[in-house]
Protein backbone atom coordinates (compact mmCIF):
# COMPACT_ATOMS: atom_id res chain seq x y z
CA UNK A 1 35.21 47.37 100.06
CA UNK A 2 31.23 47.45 101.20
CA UNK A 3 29.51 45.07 103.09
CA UNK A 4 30.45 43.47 106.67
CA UNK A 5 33.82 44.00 108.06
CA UNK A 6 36.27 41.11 108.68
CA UNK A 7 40.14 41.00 110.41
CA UNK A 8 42.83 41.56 107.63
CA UNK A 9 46.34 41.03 108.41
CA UNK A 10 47.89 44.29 106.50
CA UNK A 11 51.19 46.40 106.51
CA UNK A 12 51.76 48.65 109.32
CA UNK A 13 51.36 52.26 106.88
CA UNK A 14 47.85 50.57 105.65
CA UNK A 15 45.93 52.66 107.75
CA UNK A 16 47.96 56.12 106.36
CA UNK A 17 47.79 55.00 102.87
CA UNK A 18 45.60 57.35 101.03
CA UNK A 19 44.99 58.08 97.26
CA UNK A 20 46.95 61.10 95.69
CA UNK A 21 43.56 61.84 93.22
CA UNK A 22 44.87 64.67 90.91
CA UNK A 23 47.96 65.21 92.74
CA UNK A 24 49.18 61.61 91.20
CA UNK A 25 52.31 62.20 88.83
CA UNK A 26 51.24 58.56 87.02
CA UNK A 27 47.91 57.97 87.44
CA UNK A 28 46.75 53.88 87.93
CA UNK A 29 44.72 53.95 85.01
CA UNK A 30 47.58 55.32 82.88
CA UNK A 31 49.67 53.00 80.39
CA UNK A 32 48.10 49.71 81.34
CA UNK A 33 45.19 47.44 80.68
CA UNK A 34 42.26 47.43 82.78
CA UNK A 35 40.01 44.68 82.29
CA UNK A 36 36.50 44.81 83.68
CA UNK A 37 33.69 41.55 84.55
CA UNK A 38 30.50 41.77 82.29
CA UNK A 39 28.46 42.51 85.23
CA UNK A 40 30.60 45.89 85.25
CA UNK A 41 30.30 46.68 81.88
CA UNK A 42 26.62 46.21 81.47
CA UNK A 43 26.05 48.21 85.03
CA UNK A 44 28.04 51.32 83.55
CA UNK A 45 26.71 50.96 79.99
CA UNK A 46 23.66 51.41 81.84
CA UNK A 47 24.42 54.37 84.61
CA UNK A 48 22.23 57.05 84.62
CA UNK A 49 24.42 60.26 83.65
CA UNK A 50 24.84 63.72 82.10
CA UNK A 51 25.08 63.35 78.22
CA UNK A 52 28.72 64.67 78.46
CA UNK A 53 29.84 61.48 80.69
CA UNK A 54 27.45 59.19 78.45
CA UNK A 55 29.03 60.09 75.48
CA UNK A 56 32.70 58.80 77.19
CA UNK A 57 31.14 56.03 78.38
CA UNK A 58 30.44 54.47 75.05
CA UNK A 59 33.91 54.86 73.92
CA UNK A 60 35.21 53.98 77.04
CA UNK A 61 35.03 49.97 77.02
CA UNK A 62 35.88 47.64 74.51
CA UNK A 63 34.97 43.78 74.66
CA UNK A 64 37.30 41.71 74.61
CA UNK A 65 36.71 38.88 71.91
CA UNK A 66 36.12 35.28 73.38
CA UNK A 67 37.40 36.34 77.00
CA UNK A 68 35.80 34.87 80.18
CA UNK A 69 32.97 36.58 82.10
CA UNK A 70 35.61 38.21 84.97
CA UNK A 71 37.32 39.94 81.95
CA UNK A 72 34.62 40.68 79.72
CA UNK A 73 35.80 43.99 78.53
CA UNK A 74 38.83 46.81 78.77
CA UNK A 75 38.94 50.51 79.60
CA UNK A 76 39.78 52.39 76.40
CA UNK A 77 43.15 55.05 76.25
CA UNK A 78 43.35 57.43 74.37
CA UNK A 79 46.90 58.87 72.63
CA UNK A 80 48.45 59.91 75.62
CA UNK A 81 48.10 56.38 77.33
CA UNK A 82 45.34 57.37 80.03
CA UNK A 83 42.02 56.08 80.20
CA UNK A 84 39.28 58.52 78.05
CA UNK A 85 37.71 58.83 81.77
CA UNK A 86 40.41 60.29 82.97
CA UNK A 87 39.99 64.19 83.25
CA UNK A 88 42.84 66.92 82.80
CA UNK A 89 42.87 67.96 86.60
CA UNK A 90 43.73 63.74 86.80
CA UNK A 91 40.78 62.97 88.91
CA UNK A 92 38.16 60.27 87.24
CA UNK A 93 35.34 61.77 85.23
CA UNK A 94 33.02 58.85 86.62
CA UNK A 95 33.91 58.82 90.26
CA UNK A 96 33.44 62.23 90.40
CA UNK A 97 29.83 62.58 88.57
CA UNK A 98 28.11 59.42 90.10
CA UNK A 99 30.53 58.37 93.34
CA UNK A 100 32.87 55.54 94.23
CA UNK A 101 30.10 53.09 94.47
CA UNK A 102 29.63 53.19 90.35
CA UNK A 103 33.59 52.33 90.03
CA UNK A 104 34.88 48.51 88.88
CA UNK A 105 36.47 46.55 91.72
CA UNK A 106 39.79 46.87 90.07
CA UNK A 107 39.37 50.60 90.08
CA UNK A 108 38.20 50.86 93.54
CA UNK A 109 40.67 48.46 95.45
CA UNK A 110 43.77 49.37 94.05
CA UNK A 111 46.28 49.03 95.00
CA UNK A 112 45.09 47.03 97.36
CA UNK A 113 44.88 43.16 97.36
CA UNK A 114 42.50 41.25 98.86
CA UNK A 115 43.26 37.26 99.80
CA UNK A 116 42.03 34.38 102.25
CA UNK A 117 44.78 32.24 103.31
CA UNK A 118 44.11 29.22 105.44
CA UNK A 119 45.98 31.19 108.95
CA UNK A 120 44.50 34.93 107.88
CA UNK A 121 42.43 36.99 105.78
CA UNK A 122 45.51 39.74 104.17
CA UNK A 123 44.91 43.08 102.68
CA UNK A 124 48.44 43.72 100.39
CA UNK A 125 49.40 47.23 98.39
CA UNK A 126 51.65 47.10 95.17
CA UNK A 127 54.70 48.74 94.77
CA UNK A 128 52.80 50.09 91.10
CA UNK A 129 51.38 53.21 93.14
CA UNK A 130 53.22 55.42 93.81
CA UNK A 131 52.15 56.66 96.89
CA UNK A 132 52.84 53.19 98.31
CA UNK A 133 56.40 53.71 97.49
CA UNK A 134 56.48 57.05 99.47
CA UNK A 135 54.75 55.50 102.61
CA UNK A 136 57.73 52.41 102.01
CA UNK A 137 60.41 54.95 101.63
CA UNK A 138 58.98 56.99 105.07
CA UNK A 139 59.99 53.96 107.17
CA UNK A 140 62.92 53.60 108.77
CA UNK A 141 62.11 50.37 110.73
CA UNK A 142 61.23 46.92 109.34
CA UNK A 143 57.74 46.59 108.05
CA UNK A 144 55.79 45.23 110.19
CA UNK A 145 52.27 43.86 110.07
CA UNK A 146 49.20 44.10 112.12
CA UNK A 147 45.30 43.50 112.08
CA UNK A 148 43.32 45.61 110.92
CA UNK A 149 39.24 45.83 110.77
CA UNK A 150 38.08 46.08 106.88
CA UNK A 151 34.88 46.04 105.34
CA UNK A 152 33.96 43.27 102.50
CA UNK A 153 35.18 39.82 102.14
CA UNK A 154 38.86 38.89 100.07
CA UNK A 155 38.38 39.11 96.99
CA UNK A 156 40.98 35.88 96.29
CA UNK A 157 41.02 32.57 98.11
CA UNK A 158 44.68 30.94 98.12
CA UNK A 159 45.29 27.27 97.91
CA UNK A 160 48.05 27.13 100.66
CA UNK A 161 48.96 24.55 103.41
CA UNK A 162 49.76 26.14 106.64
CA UNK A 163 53.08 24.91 105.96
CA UNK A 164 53.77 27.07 102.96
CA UNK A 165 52.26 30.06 105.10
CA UNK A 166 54.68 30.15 107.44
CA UNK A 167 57.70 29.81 104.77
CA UNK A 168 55.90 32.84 103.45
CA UNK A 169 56.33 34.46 107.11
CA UNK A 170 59.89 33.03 107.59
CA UNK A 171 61.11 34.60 103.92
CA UNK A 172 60.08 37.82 105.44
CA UNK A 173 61.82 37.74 108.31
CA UNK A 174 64.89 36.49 106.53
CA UNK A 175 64.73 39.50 104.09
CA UNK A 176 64.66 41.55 107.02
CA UNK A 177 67.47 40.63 109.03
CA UNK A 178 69.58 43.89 109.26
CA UNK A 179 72.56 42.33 110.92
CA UNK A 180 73.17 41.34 106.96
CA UNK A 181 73.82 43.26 103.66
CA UNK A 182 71.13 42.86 101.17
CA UNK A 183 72.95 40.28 99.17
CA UNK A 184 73.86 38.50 102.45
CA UNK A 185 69.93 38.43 102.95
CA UNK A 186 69.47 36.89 99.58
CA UNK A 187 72.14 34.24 99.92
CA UNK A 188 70.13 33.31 103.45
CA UNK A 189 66.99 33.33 101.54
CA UNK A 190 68.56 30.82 98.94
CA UNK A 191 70.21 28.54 100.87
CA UNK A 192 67.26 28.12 102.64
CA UNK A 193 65.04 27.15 99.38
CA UNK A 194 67.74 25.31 97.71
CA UNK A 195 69.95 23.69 100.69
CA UNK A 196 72.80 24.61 99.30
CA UNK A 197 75.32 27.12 99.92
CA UNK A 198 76.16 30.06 97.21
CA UNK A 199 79.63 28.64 95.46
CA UNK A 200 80.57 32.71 95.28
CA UNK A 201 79.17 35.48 97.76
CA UNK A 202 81.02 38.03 95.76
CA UNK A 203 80.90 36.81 92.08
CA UNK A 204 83.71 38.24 90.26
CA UNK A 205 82.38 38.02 86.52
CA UNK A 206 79.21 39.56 86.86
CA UNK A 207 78.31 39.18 82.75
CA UNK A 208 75.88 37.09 83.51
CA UNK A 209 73.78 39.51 84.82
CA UNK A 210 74.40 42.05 82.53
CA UNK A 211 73.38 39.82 79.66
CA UNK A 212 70.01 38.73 80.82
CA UNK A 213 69.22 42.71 81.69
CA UNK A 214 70.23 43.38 78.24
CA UNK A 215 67.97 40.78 77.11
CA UNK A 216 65.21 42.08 79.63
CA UNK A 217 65.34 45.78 78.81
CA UNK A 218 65.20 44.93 75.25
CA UNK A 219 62.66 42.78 74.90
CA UNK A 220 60.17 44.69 77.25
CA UNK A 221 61.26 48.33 75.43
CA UNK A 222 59.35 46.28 72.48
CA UNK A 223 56.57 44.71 74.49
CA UNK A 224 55.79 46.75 77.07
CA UNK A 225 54.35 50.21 76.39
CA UNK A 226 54.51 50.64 79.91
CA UNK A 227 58.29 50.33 80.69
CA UNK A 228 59.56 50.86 76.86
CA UNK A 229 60.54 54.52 77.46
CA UNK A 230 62.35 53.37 80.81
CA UNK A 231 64.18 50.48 78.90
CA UNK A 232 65.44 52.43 76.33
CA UNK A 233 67.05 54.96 78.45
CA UNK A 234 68.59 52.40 80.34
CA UNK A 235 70.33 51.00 77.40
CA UNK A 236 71.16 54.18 76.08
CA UNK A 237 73.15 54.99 79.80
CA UNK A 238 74.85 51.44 79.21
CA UNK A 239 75.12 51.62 75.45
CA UNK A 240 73.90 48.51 74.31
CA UNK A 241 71.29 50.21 72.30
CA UNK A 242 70.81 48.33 68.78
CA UNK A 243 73.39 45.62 70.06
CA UNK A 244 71.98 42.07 69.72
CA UNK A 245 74.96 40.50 72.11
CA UNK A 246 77.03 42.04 74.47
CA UNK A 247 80.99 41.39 73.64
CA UNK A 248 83.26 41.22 76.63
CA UNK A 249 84.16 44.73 75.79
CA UNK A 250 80.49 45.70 76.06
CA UNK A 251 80.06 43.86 79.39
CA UNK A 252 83.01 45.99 80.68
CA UNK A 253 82.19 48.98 79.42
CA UNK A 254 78.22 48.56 81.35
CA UNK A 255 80.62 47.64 84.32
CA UNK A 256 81.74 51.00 84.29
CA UNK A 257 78.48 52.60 83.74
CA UNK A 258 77.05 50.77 86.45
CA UNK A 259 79.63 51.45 89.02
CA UNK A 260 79.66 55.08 88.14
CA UNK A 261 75.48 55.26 88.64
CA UNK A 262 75.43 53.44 91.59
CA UNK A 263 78.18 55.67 93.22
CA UNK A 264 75.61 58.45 92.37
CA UNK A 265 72.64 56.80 93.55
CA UNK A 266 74.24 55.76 96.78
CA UNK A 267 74.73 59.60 97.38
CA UNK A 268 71.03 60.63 97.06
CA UNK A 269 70.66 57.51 99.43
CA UNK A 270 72.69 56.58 102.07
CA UNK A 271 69.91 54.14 103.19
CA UNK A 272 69.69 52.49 99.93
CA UNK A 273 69.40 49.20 101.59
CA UNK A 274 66.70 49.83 103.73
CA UNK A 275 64.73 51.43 100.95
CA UNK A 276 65.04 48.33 98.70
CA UNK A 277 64.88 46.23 102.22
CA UNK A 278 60.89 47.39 102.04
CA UNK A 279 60.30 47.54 98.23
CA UNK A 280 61.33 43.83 98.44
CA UNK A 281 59.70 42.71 101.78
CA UNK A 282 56.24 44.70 100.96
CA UNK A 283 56.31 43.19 97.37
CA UNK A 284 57.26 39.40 98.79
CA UNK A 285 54.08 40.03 100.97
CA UNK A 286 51.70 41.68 97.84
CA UNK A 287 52.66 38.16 96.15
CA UNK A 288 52.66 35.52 99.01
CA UNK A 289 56.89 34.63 98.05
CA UNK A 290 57.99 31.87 97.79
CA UNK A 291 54.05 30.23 97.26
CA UNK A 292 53.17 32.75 94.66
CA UNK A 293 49.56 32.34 94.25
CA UNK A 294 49.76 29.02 96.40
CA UNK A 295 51.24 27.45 93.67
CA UNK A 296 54.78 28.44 92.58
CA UNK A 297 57.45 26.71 93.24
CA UNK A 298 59.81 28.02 95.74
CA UNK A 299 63.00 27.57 93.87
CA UNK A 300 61.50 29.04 90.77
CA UNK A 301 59.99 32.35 92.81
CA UNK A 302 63.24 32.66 94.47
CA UNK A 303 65.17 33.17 90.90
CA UNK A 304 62.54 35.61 89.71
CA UNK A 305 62.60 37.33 92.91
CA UNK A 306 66.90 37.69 92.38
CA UNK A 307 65.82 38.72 88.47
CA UNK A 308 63.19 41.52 89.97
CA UNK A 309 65.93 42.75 92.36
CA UNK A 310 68.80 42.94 89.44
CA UNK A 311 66.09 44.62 86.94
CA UNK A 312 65.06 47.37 89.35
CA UNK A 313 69.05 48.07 90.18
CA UNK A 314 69.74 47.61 86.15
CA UNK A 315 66.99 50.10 85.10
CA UNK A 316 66.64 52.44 88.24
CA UNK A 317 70.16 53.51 88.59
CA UNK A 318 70.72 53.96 84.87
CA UNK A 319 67.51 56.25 84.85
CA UNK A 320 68.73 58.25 88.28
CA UNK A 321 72.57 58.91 86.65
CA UNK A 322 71.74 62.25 86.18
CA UNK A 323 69.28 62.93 88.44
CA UNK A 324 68.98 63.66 91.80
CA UNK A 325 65.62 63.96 93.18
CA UNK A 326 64.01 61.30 95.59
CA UNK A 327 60.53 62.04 93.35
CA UNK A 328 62.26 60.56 90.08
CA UNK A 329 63.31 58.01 91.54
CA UNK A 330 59.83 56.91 93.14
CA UNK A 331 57.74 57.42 89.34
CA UNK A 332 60.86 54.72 88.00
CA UNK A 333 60.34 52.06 90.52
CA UNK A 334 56.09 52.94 90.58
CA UNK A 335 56.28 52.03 86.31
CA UNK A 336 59.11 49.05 86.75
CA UNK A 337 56.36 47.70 89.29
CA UNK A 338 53.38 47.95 87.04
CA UNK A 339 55.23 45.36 84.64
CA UNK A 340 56.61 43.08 87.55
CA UNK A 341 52.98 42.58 89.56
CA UNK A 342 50.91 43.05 87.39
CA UNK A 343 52.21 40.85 84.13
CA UNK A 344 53.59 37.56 83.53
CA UNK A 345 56.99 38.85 84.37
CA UNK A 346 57.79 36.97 87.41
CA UNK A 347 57.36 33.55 84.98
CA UNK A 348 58.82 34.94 81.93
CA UNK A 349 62.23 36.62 83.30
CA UNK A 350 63.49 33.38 84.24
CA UNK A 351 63.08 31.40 80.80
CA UNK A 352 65.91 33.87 79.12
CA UNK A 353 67.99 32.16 81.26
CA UNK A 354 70.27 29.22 79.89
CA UNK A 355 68.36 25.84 80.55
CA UNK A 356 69.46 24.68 83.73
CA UNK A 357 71.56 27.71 84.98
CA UNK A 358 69.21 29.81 86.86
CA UNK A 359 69.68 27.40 90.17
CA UNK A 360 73.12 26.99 89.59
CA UNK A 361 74.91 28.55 93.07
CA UNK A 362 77.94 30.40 90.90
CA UNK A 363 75.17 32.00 88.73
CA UNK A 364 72.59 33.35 90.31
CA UNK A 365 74.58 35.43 93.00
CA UNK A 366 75.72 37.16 90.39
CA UNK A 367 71.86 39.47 90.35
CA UNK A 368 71.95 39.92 93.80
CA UNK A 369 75.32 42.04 93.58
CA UNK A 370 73.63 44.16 90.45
């Protein structure tokens, strides 16, 4: 971020957050698209380098046919799934020949997120990096936030009302209200946005759930190059590979499964809660909940939000059964975030649900108890 500095409102480990470089287990540019303005394209097409560098250069960037000017073109991968900039010690072949300066924006600023709301400038960090995960998991108290000085302007202007901002605030501090479980924090958080009451805090058919992560893991293990190794793993611990519905025996036998890894998980951490407590809270912040992108609507956000929550449990745990290092258990929750923030999954979760069921208050209770 160059240029004159401005007041950010930012979480508290913002100023600790540093890149891992090399040291990165999943590197950002790994596994995912990275789309870059035309501006950016023709200034690297055009960067004076060493022939070596050229020669990645030109297969480096694809254009992408009839896309707008902001996503003109895409950083190549090559077999493995990492950008062909990328060198074997994991550090970036064009950062490190020609500086930061020569970078895209996307390259440069993540994870960070830049926005102008109408109360405060804000300066967010996705849950997709991994070292954001570790500076999450390092805090034992809530996350708070504070103002910070930070060069260059936001990058993003929200359309909110001051009105929705402080919802945004209030969700927060809702989430983060340790005098309740988890899933008592949820139920506050939805009977605030719907103004109604859950019909059952402790859902006793949970098959619900279990079908639309079924659905989920499935669906993305085909999509989503990203996740697809996670999915399937995940249905292979619950053994609904190949299945195309789960009977009622399937449903119990996943019951089992699920019980059994979350026993497991709960013994590499005690402080489970907390831990998801600042997943959830830093990624309600990184998207603005409930006003996603100053547009959402808070009912809808709220169900994908209980669908995130139930997906990470659903997929995390299954992946940690036999595991039993903190590390592992970071690079899951690092990938599973590269697919929620940065895809359409926060819209498209919800429409596998049955039409008019998602704000039903007997169903969706049922993902907060995953």
């Amino acid at each position: 971020m160059a240029g004159k500095t401005a007041q950010y409102t930012v979480p508290e480990y913002y100023g600790r957050f540093l890149c891992k470089c090399g040291e990165c287990r999943h590197n950002c540019c790994c596994g995912w698209p990275v789309n870059i303005s035309k501006e950016e394209y023709l200034r690297l097409k055009g960067a004076d380098c060493a022939q070596e560098l050229r020669e990645k250069l030109i297969g480096a960037m694809n254009v992408n046919p009839n896309a707008p000017e902001d996503k003109y073109a895409h950083l190549v991968h090559n077999k493995s799934g990492k950008c062909v900039l990328c060198r074997e010690d994991g550090l970036c072949g064009l950062q490190v020949e020609l500086g930061e300066g020569i970078l895209p924006d996307v390259c440069r600023l993540y994870p960070r997120n830049t926005r102008r709301l109408p109360e405060a400038d804000e300066c967010a960090c996705a849950n997709s990096c991994e070292a954001v995960i570790e500076q999450l998991i390092a805090l034992s108290g809530p996350l708070r936030f504070v103002k910070a000085e930070l060069p260059g302007e936001p990058m993003f202007e929200i359309d909110m009302t001051p009105e929705q901002y402080d919802e945004c605030k209030e969700a927060v501090l809702i989430m983060q209200n340790r005098g309740l479980s988890l899933p008592e924090r949820f139920f506050a958080l939805g009977e605030r946005i719907f103004g109604v009451t859950a019909a059952e805090k402790t859902p006793g058919d949970m098959s619900g759930a279990f079908k639309l992560n079924h659905i989920l893991a499935a669906y993305y293990a085909y999509d989503s190059k990203i996740v697809r190794g996670l999915c399937l793993e995940a249905m292979r611990y619950y053994e609904m590979t190949d299945k195309k519905y789960l009977a009622p025996a399937d449903i119990k036998k996943a019951g089992e499964k699920h019980r059994a890894a979350n026993e497991h998980f709960t013994e590499l951490f005690p402080d489970w809660e907390i831990f998801f407590e600042q997943l959830i809270v830093n990624h309600m912040f990184y998207n603005n909940f409930p006003h996603i992108g100053g547009t959402a609507k808070s009912e809808r956000a709220f169900i994908s939000l209980c669908v995130t929550y139930s997906f990470l449990r659903f997929v995390l745990l299954a992946c940690m059964a036999k595991k039993s290092d903190r590390e592992s258990a970071v690079d899951v929750l690092a990938t599973l975030f590269r697919l929620i923030e940065h895809s359409d999954f926060k819209y498209r979760a919800i429409t596998f649900f049955p039409e008019n069921q998602p704000a039903a208050p007997d169903f969706w209770p049922q993902f907060v108890h995953m």
